[in-house]
Protein backbone atom coordinates (compact mmCIF):
# COMPACT_ATOMS: atom_id res chain seq x y z
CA UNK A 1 110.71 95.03 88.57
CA UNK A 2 109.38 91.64 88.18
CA UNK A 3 106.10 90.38 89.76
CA UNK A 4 105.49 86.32 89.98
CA UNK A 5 103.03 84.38 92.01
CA UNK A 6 103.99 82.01 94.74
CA UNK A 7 104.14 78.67 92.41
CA UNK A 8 106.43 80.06 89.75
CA UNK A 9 108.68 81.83 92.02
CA UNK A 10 109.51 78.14 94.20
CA UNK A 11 110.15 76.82 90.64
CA UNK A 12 112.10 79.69 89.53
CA UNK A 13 113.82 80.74 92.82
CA UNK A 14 117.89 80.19 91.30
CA UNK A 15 116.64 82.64 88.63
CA UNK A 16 115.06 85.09 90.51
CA UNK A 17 117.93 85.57 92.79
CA UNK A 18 120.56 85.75 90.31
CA UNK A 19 118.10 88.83 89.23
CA UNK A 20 117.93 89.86 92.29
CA UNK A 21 121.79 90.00 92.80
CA UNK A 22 122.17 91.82 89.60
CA UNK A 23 120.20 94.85 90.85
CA UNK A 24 116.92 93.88 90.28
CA UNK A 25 113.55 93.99 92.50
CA UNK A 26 110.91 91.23 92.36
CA UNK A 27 107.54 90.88 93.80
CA UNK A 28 105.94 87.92 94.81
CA UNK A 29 101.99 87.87 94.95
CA UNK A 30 99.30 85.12 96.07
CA UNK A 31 96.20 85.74 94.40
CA UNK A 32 97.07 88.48 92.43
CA UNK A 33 97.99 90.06 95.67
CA UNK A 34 101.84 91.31 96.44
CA UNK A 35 102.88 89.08 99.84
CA UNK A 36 106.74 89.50 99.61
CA UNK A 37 109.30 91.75 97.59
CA UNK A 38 112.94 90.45 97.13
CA UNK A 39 115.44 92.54 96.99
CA UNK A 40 119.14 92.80 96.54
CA UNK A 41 120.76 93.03 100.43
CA UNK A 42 122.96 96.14 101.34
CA UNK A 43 126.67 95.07 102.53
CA UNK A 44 126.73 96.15 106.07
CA UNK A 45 129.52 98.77 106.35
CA UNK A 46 131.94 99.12 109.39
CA UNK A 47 129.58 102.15 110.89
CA UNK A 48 126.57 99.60 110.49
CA UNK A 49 128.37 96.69 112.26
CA UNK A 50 129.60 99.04 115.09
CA UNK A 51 126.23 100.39 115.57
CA UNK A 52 125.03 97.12 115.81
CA UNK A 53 127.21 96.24 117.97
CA UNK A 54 126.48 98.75 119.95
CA UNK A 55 122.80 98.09 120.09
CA UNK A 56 123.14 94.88 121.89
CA UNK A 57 125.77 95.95 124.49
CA UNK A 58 122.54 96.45 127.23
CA UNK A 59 122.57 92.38 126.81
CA UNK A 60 125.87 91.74 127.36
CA UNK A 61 127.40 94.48 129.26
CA UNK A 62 130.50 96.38 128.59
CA UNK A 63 133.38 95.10 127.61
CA UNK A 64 135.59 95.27 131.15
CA UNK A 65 138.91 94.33 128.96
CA UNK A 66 140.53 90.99 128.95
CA UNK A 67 137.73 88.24 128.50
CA UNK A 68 140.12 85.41 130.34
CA UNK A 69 141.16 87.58 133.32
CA UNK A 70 138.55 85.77 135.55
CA UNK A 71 140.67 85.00 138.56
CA UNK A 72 140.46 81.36 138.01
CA UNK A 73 136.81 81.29 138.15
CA UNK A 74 136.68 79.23 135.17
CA UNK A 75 139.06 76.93 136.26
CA UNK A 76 137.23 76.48 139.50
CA UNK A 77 133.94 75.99 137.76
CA UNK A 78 135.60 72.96 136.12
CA UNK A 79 137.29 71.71 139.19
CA UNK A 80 140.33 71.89 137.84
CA UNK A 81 143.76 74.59 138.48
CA UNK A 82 143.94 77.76 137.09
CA UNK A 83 147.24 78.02 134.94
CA UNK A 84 150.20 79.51 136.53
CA UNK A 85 150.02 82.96 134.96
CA UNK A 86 153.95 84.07 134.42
């Protein structure tokens, strides 16, 4: 683990990352006081990105199927005709 104060880690941000990528843990302090720790960011797997997805399904509302079924909604929103759907 490395520990660097506020100033040196703007000046030595590139660096600290590429540590950071490599595995590596730092901690930033202010004062001699830890503020922030950096560390390396977990890959979200499938199971993370459907349970995120799933998360914010009360905002949106299930998914009802095809997204451009709308009965010409659309199309009469922007005053225009709905396609001929053949």
């Amino acid at each position: 683990m490395t520990t660097v104060g506020v100033h040196e880690a703007k000046t030595r941000l590139s660096e600290l990352l590429r540590a950071v990528e490599a595995g590596e843990e730092v901690v930033v302090t202010r004062g001699g006081e830890a503020v922030a720790r950096i560390v390396p960011i977990e890959p979200l797997t499938q199971p993370a990105l459907i349970a995120r997805r799933g998360a914010l399904k009360h905002l949106f509302g299930e998914n009802t199927g095809d997204w451009d079924d709308d009965g010409g909604e659309l199309a009469e929103l922007f005053g225009v005709e709905a396609p001929d759907e053949t």
